[in-house]
C-alpha atoms as a PDB file:
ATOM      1  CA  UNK A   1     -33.523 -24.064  -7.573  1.00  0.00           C
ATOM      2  CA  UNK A   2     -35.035 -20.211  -7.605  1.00  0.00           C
ATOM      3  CA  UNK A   3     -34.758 -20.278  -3.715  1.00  0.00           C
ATOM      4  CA  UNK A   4     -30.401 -21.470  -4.219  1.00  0.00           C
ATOM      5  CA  UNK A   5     -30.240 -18.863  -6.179  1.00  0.00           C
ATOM      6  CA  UNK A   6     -32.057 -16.739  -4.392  1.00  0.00           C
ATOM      7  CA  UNK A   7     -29.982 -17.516  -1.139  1.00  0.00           C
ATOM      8  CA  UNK A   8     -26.767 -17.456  -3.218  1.00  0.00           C
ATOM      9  CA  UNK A   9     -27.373 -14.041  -4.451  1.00  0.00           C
ATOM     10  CA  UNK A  10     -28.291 -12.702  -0.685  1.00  0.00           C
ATOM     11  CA  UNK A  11     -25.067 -14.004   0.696  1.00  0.00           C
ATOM     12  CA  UNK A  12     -22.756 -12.319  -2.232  1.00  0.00           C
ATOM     13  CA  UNK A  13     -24.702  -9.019  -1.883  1.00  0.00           C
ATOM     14  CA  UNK A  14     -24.132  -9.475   2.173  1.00  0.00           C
ATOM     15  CA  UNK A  15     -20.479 -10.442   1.736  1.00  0.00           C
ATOM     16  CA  UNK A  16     -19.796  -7.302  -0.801  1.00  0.00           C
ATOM     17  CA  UNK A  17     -21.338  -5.034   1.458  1.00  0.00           C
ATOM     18  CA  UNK A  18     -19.327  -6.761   4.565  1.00  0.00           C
ATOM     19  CA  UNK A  19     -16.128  -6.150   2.843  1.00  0.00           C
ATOM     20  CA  UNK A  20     -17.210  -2.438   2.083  1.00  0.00           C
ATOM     21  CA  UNK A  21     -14.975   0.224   3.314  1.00  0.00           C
ATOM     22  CA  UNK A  22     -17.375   3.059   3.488  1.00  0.00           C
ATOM     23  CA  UNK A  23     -15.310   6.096   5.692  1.00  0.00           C
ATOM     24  CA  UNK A  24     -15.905   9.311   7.699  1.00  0.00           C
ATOM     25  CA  UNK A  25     -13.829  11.848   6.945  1.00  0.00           C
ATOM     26  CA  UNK A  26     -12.370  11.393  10.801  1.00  0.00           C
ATOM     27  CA  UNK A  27     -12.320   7.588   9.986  1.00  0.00           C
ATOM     28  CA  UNK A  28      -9.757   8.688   6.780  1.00  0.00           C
ATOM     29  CA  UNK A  29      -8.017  10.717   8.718  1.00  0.00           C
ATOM     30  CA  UNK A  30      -7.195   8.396  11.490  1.00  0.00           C
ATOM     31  CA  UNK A  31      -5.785   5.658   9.200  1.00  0.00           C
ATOM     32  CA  UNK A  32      -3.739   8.903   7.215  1.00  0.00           C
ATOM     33  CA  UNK A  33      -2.359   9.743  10.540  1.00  0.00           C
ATOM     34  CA  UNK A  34      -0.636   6.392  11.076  1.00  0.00           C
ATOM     35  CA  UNK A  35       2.225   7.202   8.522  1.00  0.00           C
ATOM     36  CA  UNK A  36       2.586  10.772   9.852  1.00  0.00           C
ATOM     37  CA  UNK A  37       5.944  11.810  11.292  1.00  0.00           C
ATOM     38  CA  UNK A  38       9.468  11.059  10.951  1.00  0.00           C
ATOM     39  CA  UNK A  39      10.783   7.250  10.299  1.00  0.00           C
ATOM     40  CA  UNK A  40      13.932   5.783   9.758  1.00  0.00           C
ATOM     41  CA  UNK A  41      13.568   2.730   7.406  1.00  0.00           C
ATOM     42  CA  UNK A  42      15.487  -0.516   7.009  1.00  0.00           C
ATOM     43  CA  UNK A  43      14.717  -2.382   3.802  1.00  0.00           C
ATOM     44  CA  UNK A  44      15.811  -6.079   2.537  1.00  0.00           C
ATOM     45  CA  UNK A  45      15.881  -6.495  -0.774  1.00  0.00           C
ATOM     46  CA  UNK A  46      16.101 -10.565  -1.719  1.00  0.00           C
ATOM     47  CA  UNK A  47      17.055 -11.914  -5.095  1.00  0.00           C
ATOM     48  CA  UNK A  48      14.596 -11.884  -7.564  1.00  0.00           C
ATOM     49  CA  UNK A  49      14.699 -11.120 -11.026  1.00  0.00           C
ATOM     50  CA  UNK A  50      14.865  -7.363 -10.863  1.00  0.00           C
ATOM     51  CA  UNK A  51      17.413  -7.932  -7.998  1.00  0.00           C
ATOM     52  CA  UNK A  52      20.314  -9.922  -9.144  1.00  0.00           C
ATOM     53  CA  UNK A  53      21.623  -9.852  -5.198  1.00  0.00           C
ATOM     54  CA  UNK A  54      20.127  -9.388  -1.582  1.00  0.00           C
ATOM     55  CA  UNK A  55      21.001  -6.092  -0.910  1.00  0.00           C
ATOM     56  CA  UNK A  56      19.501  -4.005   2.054  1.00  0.00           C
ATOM     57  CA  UNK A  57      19.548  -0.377   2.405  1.00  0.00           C
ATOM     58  CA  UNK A  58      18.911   2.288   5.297  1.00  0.00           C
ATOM     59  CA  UNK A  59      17.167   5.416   4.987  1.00  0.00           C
ATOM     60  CA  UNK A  60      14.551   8.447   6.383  1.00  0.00           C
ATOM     61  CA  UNK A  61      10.851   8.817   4.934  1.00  0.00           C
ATOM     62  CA  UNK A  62       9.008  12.236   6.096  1.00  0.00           C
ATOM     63  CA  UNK A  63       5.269  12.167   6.154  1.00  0.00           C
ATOM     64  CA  UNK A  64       2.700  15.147   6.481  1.00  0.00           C
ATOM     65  CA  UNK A  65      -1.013  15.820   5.984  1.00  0.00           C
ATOM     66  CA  UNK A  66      -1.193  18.198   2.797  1.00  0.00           C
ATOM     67  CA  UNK A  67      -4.408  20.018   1.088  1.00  0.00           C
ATOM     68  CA  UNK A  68      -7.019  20.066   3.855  1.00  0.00           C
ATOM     69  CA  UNK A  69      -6.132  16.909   5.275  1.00  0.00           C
ATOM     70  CA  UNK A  70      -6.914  14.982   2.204  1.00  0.00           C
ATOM     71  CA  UNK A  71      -3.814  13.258   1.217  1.00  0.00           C
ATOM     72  CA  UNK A  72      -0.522  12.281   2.647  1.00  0.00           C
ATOM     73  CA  UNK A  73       2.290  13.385   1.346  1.00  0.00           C
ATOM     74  CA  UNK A  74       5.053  10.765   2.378  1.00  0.00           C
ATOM     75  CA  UNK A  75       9.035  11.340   0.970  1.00  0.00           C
ATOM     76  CA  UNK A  76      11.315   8.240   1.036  1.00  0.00           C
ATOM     77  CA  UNK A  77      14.880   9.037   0.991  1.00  0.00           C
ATOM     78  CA  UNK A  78      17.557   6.034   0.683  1.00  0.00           C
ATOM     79  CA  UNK A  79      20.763   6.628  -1.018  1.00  0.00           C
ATOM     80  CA  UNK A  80      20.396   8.709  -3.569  1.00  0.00           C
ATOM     81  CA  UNK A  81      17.034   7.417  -4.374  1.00  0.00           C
ATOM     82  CA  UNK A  82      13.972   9.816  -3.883  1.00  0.00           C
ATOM     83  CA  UNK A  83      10.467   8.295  -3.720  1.00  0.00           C
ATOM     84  CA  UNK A  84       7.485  10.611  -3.451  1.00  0.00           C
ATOM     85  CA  UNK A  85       4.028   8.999  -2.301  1.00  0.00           C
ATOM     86  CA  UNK A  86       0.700  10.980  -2.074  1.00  0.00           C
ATOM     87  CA  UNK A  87      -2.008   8.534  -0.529  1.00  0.00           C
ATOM     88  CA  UNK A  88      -5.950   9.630  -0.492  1.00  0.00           C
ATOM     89  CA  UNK A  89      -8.865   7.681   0.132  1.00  0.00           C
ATOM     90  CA  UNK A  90     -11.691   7.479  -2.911  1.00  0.00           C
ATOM     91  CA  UNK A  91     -15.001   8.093  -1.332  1.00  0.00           C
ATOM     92  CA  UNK A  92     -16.505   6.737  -4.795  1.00  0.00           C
ATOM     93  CA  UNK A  93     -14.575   3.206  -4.571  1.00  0.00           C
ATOM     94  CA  UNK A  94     -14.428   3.615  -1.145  1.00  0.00           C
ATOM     95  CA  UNK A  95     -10.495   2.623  -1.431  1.00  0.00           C
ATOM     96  CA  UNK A  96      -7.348   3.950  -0.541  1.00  0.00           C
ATOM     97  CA  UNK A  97      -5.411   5.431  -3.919  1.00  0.00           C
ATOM     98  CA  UNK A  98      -1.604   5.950  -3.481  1.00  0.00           C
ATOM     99  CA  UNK A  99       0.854   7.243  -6.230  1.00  0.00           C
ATOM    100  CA  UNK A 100       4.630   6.702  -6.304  1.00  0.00           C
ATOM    101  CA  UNK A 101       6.852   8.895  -7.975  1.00  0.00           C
ATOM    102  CA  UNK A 102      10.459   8.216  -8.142  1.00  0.00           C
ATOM    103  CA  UNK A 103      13.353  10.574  -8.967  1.00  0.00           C
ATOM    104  CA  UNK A 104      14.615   8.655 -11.798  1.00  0.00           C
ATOM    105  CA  UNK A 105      11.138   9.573 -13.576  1.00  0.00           C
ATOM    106  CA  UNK A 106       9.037   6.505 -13.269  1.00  0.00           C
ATOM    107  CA  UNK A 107       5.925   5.997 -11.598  1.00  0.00           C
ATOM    108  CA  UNK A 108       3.146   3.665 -10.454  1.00  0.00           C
ATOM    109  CA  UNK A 109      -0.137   3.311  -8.864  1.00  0.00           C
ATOM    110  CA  UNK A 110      -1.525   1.060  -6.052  1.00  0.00           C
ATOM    111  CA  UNK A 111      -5.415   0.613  -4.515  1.00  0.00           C
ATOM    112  CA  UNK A 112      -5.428   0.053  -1.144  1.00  0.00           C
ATOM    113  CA  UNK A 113      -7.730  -1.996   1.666  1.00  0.00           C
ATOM    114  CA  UNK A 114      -7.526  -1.089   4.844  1.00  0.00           C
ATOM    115  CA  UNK A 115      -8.672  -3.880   7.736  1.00  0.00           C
ATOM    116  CA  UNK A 116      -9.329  -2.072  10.949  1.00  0.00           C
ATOM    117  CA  UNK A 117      -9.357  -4.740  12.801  1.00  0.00           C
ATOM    118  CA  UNK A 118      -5.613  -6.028  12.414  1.00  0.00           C
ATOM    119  CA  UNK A 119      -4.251  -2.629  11.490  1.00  0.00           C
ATOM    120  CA  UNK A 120      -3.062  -3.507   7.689  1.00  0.00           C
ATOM    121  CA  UNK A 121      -3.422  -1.593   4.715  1.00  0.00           C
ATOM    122  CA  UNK A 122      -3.020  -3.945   1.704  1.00  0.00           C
ATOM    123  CA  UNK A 123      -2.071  -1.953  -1.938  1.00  0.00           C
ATOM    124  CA  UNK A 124      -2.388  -3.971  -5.327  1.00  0.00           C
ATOM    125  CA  UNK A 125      -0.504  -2.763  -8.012  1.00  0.00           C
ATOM    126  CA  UNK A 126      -2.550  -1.152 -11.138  1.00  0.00           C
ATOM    127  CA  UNK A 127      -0.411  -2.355 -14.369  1.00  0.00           C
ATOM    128  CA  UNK A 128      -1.622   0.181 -16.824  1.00  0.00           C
ATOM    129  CA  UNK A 129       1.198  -1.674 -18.816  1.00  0.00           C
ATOM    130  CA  UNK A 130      -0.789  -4.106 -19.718  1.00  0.00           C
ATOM    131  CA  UNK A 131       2.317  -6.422 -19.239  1.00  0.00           C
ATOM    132  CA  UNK A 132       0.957  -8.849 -16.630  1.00  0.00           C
ATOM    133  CA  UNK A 133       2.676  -7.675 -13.777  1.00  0.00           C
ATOM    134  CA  UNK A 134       0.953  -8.011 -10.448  1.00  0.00           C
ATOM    135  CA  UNK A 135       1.524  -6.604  -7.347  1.00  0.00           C
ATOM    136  CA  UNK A 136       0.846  -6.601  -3.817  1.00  0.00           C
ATOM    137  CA  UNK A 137       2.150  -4.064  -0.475  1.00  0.00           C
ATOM    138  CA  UNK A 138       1.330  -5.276   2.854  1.00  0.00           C
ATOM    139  CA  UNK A 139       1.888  -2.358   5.414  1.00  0.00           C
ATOM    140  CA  UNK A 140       1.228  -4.029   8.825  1.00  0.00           C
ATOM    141  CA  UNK A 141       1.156  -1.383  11.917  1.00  0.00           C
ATOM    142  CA  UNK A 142       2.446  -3.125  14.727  1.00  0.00           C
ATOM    143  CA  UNK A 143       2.598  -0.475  17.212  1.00  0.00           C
ATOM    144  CA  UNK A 144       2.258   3.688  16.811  1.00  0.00           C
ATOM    145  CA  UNK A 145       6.193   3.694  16.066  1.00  0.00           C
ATOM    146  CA  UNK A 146       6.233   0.556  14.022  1.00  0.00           C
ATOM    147  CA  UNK A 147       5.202  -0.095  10.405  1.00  0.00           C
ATOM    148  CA  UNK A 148       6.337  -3.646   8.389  1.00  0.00           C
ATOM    149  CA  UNK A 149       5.793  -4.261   4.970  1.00  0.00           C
ATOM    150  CA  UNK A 150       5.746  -6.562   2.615  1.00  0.00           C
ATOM    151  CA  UNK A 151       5.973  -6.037  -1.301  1.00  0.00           C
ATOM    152  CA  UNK A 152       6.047  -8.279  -4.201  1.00  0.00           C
ATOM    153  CA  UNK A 153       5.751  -8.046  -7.547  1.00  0.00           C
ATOM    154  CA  UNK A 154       5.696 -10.536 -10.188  1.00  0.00           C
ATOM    155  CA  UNK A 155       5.355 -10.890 -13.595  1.00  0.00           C
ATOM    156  CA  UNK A 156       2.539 -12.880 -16.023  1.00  0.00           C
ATOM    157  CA  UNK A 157       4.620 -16.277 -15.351  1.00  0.00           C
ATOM    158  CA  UNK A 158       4.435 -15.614 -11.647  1.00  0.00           C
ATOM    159  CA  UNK A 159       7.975 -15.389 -11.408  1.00  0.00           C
ATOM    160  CA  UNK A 160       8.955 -12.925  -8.609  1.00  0.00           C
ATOM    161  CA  UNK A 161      10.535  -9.736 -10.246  1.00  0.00           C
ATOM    162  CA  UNK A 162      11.020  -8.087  -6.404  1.00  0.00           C
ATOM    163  CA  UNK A 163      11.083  -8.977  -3.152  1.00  0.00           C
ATOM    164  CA  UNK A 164      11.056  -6.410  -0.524  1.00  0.00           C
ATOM    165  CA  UNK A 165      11.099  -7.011   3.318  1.00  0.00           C
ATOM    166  CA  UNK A 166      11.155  -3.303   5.482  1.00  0.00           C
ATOM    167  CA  UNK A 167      10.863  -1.562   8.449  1.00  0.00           C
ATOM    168  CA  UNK A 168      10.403   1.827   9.207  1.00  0.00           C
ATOM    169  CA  UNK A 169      10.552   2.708  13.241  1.00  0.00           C
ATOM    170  CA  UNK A 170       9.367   6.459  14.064  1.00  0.00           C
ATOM    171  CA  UNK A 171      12.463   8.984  15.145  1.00  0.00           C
END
């Protein structure tokens, strides 16, 4: 039984440490540098709860290094809705942190994975709520002038509250 355990509690350790996202500095920047530029986004929004009908909307999003290199500072424009995104990587959790800020004064925060391997950054939404929503962003880089993603949210029920398939393709 003591040697299960013992090989149980190797393989965890092993499999935390696998899944480890431990940096450089030039590592960070590299995956920072993926957003930079100019984009021109497409973005399906299906019917969900929070969306009462598909809609899709068209847009620009401007992204630049800021403060040293350390964070991206990414600006979504659609309509006349502003989003402003500063991402940063937390040498401590050794995640990715990114903040949203939108012009109509709300907010929200996201911790991020990045897998180098198949070029994806996955975000999970932090409720600081407390109201059971969850969350999930799946940016998938499919080519230097390419980015997809995914987002869902949902509340405690599981019921989706949003559903939001986009594009952005580098101008």
């Amino acid at each position: 039984m003591k040697k299960i355990l013992l090989l149980i509690s190797v393989l965890t350790f092993s499999l935390n440490n696998s899944l480890a996202q431990e940096m450089s500095k030039n590592e960070v920047f590299d995956v920072l540098t993926m957003w930079e530029g100019n984009w021109k986004n497409s973005a399906i929004f299906e019917k969900a709860v929070w969306v009462p009908e598909s809609f899709t909307t068209r847009g620009t999003t401007k992204s630049n290094l800021i403060l040293s290199n350390n964070y991206l500072e990414i600006m979504v424009y659609n309509d006349d809705k502003i989003t402003k995104n500063l991402i940063s990587y937390d040498q401590s959790s050794e995640k990715f942190n990114r903040w949203e800020f939108k012009n109509d004064g709300s907010n929200n925060f996201w911790i991020g994975e990045w897998d180098m391997n198949d070029k994806k950054m996955t975000w999970t939404f932090i409720d600081f709520s407390g109201a059971g929503i969850s969350g999930k962003i799946i940016e998938r880089f499919d080519s230097k002038n390419l980015i997809k993603s995914e987002i869902i949210m949902k509340d405690k029920e599981g019921q989706s509250l949003i559903i939001i398939n986009s594009t952005k393709q580098k101008i």
